[in-house]
PDB file of N, CA and C in Angstrom:
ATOM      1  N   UNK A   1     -91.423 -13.923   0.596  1.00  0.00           N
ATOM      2  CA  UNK A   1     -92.088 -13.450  -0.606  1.00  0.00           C
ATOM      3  C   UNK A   1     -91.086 -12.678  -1.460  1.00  0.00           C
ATOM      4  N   UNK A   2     -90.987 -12.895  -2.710  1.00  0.00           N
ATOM      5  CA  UNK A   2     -89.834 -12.201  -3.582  1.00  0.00           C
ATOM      6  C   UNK A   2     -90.755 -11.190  -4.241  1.00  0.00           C
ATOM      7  N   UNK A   3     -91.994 -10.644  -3.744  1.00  0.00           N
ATOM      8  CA  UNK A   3     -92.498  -9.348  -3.911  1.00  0.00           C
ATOM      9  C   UNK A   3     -92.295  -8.124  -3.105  1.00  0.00           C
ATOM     10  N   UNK A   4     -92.575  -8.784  -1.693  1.00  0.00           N
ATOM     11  CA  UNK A   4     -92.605  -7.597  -0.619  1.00  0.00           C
ATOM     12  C   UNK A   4     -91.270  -8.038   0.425  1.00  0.00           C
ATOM     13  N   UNK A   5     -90.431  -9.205   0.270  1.00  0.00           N
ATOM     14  CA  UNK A   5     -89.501 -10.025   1.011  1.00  0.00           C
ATOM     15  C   UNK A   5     -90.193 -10.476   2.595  1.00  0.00           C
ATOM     16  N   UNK A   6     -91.439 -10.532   2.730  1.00  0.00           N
ATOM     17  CA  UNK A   6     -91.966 -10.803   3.802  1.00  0.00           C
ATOM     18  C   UNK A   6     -91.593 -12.274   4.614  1.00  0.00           C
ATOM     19  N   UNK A   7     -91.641 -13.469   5.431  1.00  0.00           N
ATOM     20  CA  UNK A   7     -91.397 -14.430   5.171  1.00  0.00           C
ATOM     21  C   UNK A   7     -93.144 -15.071   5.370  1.00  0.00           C
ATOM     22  N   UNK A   8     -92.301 -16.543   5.001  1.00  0.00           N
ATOM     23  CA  UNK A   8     -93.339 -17.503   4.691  1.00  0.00           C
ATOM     24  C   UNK A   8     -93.787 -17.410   5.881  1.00  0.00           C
ATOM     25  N   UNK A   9     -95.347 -17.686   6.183  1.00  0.00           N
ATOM     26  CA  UNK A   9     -96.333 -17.433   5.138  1.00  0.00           C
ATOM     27  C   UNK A   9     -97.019 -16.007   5.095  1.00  0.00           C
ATOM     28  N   UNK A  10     -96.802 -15.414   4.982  1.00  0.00           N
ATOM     29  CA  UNK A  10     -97.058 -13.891   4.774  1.00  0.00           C
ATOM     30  C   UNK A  10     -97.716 -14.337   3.893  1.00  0.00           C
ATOM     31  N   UNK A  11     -97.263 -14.315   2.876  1.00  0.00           N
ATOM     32  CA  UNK A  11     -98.034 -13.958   1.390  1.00  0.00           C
ATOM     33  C   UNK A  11     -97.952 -15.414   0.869  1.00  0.00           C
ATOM     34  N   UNK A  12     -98.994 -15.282   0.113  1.00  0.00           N
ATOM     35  CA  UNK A  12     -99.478 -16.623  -0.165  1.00  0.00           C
ATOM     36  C   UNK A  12    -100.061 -16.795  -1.623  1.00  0.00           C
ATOM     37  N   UNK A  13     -99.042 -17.400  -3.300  1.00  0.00           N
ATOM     38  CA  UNK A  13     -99.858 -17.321  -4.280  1.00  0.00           C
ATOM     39  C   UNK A  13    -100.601 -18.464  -4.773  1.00  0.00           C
ATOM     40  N   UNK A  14    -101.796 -18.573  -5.494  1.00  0.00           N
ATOM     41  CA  UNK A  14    -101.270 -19.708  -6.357  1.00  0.00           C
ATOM     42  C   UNK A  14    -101.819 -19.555  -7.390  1.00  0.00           C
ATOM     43  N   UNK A  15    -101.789 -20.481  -8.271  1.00  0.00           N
ATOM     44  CA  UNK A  15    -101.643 -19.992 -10.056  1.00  0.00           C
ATOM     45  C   UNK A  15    -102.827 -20.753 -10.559  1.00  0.00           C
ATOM     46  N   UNK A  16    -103.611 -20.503 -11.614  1.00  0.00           N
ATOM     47  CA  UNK A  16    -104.653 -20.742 -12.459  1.00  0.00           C
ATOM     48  C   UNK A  16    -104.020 -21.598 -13.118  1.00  0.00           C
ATOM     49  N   UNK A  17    -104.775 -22.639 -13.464  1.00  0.00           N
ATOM     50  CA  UNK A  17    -104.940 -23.319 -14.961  1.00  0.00           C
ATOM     51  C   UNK A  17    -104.051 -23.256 -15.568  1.00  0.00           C
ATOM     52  N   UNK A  18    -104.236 -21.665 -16.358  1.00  0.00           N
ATOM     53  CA  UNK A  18    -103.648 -21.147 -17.162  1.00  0.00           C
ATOM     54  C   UNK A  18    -102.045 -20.626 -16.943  1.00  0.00           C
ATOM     55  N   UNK A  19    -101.556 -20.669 -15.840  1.00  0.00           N
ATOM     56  CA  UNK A  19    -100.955 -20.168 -15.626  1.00  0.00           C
ATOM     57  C   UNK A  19    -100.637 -19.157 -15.566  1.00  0.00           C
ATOM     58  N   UNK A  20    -101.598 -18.246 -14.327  1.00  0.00           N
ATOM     59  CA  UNK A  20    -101.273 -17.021 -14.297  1.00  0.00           C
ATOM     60  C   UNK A  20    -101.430 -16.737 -12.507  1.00  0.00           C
ATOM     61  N   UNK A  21    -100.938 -16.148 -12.132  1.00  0.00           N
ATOM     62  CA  UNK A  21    -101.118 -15.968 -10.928  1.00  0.00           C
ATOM     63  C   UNK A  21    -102.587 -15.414 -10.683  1.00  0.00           C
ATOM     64  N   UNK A  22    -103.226 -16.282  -9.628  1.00  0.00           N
ATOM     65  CA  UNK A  22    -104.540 -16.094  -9.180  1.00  0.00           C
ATOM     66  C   UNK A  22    -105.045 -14.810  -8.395  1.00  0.00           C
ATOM     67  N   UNK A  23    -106.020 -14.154  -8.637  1.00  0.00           N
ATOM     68  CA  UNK A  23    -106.314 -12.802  -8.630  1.00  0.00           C
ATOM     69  C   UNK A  23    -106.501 -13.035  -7.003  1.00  0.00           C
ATOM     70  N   UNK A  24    -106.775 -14.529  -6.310  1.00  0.00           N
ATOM     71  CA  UNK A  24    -107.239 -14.037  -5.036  1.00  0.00           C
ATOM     72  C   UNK A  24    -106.195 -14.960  -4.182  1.00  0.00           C
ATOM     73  N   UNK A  25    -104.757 -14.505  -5.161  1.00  0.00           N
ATOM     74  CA  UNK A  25    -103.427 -14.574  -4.121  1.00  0.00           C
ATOM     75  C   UNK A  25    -103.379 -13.589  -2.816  1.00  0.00           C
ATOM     76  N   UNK A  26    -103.213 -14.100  -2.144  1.00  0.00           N
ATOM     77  CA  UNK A  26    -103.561 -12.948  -0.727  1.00  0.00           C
ATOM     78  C   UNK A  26    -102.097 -12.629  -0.298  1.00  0.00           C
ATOM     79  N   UNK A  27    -102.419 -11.565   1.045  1.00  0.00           N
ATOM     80  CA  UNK A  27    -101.419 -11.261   1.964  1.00  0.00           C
ATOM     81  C   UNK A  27    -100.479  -9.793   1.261  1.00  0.00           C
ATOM     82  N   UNK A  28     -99.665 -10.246  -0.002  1.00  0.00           N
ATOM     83  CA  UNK A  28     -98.508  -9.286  -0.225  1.00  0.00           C
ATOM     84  C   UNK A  28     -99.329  -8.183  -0.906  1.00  0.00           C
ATOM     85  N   UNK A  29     -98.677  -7.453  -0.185  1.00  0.00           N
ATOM     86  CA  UNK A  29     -99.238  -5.668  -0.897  1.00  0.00           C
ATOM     87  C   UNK A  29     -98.831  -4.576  -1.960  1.00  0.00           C
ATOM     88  N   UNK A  30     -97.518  -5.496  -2.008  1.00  0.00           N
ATOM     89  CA  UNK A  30     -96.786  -5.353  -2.901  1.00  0.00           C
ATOM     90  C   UNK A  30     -97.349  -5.873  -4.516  1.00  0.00           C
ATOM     91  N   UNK A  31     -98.292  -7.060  -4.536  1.00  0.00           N
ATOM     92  CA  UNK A  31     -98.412  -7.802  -5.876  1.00  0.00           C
ATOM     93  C   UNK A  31     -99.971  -7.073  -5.739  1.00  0.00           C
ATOM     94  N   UNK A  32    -100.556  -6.460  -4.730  1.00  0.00           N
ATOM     95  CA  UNK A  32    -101.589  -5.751  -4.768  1.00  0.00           C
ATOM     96  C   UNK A  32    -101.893  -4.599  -5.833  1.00  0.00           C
ATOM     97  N   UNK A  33    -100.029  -4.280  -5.607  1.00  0.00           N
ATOM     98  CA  UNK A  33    -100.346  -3.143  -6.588  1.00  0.00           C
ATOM     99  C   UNK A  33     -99.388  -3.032  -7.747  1.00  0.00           C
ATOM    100  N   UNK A  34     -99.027  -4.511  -7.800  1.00  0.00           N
ATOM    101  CA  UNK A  34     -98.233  -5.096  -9.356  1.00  0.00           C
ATOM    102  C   UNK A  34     -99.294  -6.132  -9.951  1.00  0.00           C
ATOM    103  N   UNK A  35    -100.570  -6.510  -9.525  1.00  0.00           N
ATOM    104  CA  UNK A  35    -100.979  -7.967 -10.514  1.00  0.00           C
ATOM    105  C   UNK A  35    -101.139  -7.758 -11.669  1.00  0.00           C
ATOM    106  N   UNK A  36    -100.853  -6.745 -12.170  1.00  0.00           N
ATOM    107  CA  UNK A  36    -100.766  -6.920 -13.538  1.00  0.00           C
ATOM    108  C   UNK A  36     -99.968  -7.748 -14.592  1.00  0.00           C
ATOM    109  N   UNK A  37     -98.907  -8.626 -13.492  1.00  0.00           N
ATOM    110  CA  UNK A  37     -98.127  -9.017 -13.858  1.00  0.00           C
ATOM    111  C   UNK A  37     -97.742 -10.172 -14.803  1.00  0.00           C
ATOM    112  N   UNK A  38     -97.287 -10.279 -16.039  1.00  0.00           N
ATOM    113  CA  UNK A  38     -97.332 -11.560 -16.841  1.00  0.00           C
ATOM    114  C   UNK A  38     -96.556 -12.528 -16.290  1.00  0.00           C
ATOM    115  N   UNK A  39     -97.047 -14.239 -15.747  1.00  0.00           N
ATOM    116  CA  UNK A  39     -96.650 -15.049 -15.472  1.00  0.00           C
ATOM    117  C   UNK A  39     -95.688 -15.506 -16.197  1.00  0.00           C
ATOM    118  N   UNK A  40     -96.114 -15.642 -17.597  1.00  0.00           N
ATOM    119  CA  UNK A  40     -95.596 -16.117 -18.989  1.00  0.00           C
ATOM    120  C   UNK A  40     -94.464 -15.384 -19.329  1.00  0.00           C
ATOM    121  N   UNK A  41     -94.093 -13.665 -19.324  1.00  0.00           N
ATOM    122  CA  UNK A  41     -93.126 -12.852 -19.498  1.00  0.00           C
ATOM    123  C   UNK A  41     -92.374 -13.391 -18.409  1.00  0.00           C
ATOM    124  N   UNK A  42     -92.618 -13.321 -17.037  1.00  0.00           N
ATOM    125  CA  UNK A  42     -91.681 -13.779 -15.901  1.00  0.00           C
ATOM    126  C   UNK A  42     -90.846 -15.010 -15.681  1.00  0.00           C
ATOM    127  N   UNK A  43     -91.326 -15.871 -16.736  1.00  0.00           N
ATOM    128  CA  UNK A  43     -90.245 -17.130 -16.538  1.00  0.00           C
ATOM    129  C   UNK A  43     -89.863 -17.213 -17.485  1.00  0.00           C
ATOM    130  N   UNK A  44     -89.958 -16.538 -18.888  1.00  0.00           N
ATOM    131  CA  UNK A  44     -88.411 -16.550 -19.536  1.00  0.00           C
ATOM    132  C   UNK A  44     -87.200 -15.768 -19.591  1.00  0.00           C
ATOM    133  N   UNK A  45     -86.204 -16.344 -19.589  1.00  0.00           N
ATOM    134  CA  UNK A  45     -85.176 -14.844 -18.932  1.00  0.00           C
ATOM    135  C   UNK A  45     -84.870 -14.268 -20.192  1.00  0.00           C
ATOM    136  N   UNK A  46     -84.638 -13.193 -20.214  1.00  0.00           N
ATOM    137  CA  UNK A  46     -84.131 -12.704 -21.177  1.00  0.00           C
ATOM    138  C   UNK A  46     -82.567 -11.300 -20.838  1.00  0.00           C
ATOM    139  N   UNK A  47     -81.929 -10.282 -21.430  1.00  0.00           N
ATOM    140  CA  UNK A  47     -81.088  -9.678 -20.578  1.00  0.00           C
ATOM    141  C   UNK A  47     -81.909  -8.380 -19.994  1.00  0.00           C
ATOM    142  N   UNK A  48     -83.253  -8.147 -20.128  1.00  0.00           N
ATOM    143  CA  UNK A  48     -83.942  -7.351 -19.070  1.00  0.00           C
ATOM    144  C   UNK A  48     -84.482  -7.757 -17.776  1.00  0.00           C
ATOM    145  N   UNK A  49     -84.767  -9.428 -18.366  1.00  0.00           N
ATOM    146  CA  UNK A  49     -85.287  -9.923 -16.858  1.00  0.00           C
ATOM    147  C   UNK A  49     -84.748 -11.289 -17.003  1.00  0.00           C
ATOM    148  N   UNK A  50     -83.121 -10.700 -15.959  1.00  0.00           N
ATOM    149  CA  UNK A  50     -82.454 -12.467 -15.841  1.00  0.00           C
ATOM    150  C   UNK A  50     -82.620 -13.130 -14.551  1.00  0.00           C
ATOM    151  N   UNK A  51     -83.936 -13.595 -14.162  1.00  0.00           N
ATOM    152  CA  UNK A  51     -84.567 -13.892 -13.335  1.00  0.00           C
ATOM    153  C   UNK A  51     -85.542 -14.375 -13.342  1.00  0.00           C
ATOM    154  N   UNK A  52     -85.292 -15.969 -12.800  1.00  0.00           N
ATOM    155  CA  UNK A  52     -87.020 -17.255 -12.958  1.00  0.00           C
ATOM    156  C   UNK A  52     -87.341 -17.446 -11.668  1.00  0.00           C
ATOM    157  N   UNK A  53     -87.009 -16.261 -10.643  1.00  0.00           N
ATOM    158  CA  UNK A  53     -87.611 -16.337  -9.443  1.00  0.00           C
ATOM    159  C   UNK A  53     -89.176 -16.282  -9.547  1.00  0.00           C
ATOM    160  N   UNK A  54     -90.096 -17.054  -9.824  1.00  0.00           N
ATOM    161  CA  UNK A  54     -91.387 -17.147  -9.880  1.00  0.00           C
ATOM    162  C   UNK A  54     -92.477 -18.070  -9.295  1.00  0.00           C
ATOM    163  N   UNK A  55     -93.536 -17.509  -9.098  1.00  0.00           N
ATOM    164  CA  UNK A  55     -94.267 -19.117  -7.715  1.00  0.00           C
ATOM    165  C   UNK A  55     -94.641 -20.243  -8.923  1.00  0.00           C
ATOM    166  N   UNK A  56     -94.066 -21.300  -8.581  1.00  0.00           N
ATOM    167  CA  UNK A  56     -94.366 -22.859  -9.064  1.00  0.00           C
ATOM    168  C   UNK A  56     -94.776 -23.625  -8.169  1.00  0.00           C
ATOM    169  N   UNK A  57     -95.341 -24.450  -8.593  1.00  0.00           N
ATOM    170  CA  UNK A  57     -96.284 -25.486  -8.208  1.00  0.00           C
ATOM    171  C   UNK A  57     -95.258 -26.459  -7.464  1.00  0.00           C
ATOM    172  N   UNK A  58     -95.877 -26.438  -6.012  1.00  0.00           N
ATOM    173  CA  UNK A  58     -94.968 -27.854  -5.676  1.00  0.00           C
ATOM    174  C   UNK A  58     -95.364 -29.574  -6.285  1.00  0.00           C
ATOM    175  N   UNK A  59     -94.730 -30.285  -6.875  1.00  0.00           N
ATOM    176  CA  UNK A  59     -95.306 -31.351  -7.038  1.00  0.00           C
ATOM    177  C   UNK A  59     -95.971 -32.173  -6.053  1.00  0.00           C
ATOM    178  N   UNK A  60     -95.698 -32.578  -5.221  1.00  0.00           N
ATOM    179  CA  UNK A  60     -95.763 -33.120  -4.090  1.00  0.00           C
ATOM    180  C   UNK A  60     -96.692 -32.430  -2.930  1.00  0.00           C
ATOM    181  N   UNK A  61     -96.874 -31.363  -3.268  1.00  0.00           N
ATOM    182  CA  UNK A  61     -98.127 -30.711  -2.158  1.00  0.00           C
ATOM    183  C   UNK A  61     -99.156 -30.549  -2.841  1.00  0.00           C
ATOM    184  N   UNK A  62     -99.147 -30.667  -4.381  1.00  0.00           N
ATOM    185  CA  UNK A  62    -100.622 -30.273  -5.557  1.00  0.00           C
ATOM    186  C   UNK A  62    -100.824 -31.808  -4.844  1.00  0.00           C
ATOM    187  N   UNK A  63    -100.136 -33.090  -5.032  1.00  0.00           N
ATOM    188  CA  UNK A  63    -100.934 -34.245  -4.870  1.00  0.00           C
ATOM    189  C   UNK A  63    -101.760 -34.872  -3.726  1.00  0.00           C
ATOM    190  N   UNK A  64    -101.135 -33.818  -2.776  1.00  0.00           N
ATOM    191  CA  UNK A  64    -101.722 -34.207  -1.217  1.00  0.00           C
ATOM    192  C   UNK A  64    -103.255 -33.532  -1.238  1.00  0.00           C
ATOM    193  N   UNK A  65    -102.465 -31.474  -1.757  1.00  0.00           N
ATOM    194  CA  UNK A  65    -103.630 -30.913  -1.913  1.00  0.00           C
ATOM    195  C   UNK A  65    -103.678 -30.170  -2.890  1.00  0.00           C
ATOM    196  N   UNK A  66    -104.696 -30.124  -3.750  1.00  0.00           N
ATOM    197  CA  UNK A  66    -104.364 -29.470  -5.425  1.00  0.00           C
ATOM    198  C   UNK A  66    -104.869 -28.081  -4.958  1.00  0.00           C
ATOM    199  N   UNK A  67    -105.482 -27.451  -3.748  1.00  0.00           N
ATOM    200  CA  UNK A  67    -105.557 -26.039  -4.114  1.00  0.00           C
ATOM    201  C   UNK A  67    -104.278 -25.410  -3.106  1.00  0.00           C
ATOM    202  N   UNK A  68    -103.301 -26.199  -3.075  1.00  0.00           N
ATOM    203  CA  UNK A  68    -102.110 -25.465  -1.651  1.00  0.00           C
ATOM    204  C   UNK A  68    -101.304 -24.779  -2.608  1.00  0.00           C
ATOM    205  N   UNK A  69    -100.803 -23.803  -1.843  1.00  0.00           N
ATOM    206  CA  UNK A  69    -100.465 -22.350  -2.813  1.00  0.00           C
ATOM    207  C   UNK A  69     -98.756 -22.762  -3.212  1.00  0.00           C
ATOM    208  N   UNK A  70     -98.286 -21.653  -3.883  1.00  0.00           N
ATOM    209  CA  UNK A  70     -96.817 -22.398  -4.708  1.00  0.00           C
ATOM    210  C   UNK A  70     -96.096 -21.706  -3.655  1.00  0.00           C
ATOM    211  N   UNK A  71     -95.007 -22.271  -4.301  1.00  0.00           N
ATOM    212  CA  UNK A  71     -93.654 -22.056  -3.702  1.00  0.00           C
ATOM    213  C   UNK A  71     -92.724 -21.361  -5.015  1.00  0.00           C
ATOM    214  N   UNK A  72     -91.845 -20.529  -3.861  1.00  0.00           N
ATOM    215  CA  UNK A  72     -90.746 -19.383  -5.006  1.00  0.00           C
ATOM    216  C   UNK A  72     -89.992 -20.153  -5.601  1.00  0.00           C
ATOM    217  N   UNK A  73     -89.722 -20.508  -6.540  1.00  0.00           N
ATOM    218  CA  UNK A  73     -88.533 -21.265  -7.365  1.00  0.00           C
ATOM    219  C   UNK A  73     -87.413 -21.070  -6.919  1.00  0.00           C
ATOM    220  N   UNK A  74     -87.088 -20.409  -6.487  1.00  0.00           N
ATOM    221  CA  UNK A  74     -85.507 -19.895  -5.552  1.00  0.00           C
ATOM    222  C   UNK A  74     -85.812 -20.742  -4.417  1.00  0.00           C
ATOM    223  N   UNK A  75     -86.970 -20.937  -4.063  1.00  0.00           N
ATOM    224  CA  UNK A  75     -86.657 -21.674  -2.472  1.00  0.00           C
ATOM    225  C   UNK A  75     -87.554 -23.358  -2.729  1.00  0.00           C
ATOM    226  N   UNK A  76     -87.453 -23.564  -4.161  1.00  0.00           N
ATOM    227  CA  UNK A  76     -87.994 -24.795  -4.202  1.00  0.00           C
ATOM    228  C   UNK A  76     -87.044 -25.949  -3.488  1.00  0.00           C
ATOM    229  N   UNK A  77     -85.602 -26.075  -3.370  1.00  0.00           N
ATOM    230  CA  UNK A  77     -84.792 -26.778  -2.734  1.00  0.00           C
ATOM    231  C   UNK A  77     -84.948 -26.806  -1.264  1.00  0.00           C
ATOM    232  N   UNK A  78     -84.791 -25.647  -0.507  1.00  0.00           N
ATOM    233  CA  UNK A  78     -85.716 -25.598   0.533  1.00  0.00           C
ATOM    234  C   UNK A  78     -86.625 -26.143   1.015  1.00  0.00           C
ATOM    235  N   UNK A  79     -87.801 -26.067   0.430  1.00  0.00           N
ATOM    236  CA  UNK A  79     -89.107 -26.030   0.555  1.00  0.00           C
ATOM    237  C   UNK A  79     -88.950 -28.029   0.884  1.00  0.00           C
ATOM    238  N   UNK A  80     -88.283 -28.525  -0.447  1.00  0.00           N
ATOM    239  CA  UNK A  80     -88.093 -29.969  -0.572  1.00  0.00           C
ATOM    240  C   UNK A  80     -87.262 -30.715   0.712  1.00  0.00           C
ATOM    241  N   UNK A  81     -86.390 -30.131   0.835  1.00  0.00           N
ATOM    242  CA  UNK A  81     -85.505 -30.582   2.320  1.00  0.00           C
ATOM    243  C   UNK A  81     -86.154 -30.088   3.761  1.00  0.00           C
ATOM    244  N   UNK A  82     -87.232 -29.202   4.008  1.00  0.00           N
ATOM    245  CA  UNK A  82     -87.958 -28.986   4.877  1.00  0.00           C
ATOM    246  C   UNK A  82     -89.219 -29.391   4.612  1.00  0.00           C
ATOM    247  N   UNK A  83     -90.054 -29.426   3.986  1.00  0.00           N
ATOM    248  CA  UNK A  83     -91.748 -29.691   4.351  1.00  0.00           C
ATOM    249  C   UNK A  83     -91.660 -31.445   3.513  1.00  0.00           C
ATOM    250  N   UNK A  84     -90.658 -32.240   2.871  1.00  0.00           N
ATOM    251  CA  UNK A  84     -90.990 -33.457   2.015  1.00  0.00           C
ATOM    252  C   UNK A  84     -89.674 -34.282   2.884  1.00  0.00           C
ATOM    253  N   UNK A  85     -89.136 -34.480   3.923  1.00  0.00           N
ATOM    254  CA  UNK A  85     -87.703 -35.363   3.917  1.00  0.00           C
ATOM    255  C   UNK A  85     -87.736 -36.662   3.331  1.00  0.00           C
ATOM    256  N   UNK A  86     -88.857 -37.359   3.399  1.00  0.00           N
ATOM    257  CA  UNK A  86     -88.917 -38.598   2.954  1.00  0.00           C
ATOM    258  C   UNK A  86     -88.700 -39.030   1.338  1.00  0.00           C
ATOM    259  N   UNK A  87     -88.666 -37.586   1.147  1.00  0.00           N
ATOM    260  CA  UNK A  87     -88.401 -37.481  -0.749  1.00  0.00           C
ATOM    261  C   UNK A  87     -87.205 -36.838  -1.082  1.00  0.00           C
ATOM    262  N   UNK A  88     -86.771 -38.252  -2.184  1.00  0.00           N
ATOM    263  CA  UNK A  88     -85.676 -37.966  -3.066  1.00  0.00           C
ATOM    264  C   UNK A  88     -85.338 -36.571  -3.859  1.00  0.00           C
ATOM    265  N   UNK A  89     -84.604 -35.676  -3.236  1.00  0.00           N
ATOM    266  CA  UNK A  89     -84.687 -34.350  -3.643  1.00  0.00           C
ATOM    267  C   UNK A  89     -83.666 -34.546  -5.039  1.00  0.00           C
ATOM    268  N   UNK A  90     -83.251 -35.119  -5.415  1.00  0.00           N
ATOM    269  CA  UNK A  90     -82.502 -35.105  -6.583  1.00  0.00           C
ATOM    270  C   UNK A  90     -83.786 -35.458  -7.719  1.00  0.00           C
ATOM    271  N   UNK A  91     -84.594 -36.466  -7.446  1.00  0.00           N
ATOM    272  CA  UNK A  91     -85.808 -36.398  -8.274  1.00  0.00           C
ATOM    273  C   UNK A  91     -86.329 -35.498  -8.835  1.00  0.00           C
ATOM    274  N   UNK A  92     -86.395 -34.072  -7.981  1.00  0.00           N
ATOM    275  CA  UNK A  92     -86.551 -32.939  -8.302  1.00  0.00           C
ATOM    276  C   UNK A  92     -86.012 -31.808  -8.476  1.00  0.00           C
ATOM    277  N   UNK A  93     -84.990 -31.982  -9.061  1.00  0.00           N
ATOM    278  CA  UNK A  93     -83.732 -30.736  -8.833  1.00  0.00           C
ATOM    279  C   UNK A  93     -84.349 -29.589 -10.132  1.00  0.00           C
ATOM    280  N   UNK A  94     -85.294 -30.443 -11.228  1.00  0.00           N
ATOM    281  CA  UNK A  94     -84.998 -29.428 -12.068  1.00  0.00           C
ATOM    282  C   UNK A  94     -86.205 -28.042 -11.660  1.00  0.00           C
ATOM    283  N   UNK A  95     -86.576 -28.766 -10.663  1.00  0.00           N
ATOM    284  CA  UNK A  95     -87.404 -27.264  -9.991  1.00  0.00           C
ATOM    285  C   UNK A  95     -86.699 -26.341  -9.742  1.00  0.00           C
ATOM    286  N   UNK A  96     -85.760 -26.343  -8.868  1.00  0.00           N
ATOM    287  CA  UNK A  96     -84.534 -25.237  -8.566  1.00  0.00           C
ATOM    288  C   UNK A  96     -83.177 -25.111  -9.599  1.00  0.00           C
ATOM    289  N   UNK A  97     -83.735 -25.377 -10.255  1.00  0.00           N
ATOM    290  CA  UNK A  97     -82.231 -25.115 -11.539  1.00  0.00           C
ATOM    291  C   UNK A  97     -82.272 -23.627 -12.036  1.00  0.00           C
ATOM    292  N   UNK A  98     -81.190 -23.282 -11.842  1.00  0.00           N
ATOM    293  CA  UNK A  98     -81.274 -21.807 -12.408  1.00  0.00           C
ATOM    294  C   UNK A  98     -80.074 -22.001 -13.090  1.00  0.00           C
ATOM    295  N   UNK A  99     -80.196 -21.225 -14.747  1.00  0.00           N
ATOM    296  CA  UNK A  99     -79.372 -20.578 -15.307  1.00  0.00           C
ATOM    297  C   UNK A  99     -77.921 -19.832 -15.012  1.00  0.00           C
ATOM    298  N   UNK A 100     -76.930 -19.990 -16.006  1.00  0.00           N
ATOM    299  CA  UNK A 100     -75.479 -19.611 -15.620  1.00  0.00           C
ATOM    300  C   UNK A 100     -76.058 -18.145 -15.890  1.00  0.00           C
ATOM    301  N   UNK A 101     -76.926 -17.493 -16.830  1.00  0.00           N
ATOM    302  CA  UNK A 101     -76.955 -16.564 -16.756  1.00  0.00           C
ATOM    303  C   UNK A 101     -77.444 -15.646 -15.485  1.00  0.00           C
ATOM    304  N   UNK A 102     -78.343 -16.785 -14.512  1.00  0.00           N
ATOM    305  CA  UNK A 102     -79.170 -16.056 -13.106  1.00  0.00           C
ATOM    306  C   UNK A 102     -77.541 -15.809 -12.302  1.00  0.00           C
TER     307      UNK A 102
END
């Protein structure tokens, strides 16, 4: 968890519609007492916050199961070479792309 650094699955988010992190993300105690947090402010970087460490949607696990919770963008490469092998991880690189500025 890149809230409380707990590991998987400790904490567990996933995101609305709208894109906002879902009020009945469980586990971290840490986002317990941050949800105030803007989804939308958090993934653009700017030089106060040069950082798109944020939970995204796995492609490939919304299609199996559309309510399975996201994964940290920092560990979307991960996530792809452990829970998908049978999938072309270059297909999906631009999940884990981070900025020269990150």
């Amino acid at each position: 968890c890149s809230f409380c650094l707990s590991p998987f699955p400790q904490c567990l988010f996933y995101l609305t519609k709208n894109n906002q992190i879902s009020s009945t993300s469980c586990g971290c105690p840490v986002f317990e007492l941050i949800n105030k947090i803007s989804y939308a402010a958090a993934t653009k970087l700017t030089q106060a916050n040069p950082c798109s460490n944020v939970p995204i949607w796995c492609p490939i696990c919304t299609q199996i199961d559309p309510k399975s919770p996201t994964i940290w963008h920092y560990n979307a490469e991960e996530h792809f070479k452990v829970c998908h092998l049978t999938v072309n991880c270059a297909n999906h690189s631009e999940l884990w792309a981070v900025s020269n500025s990150e």
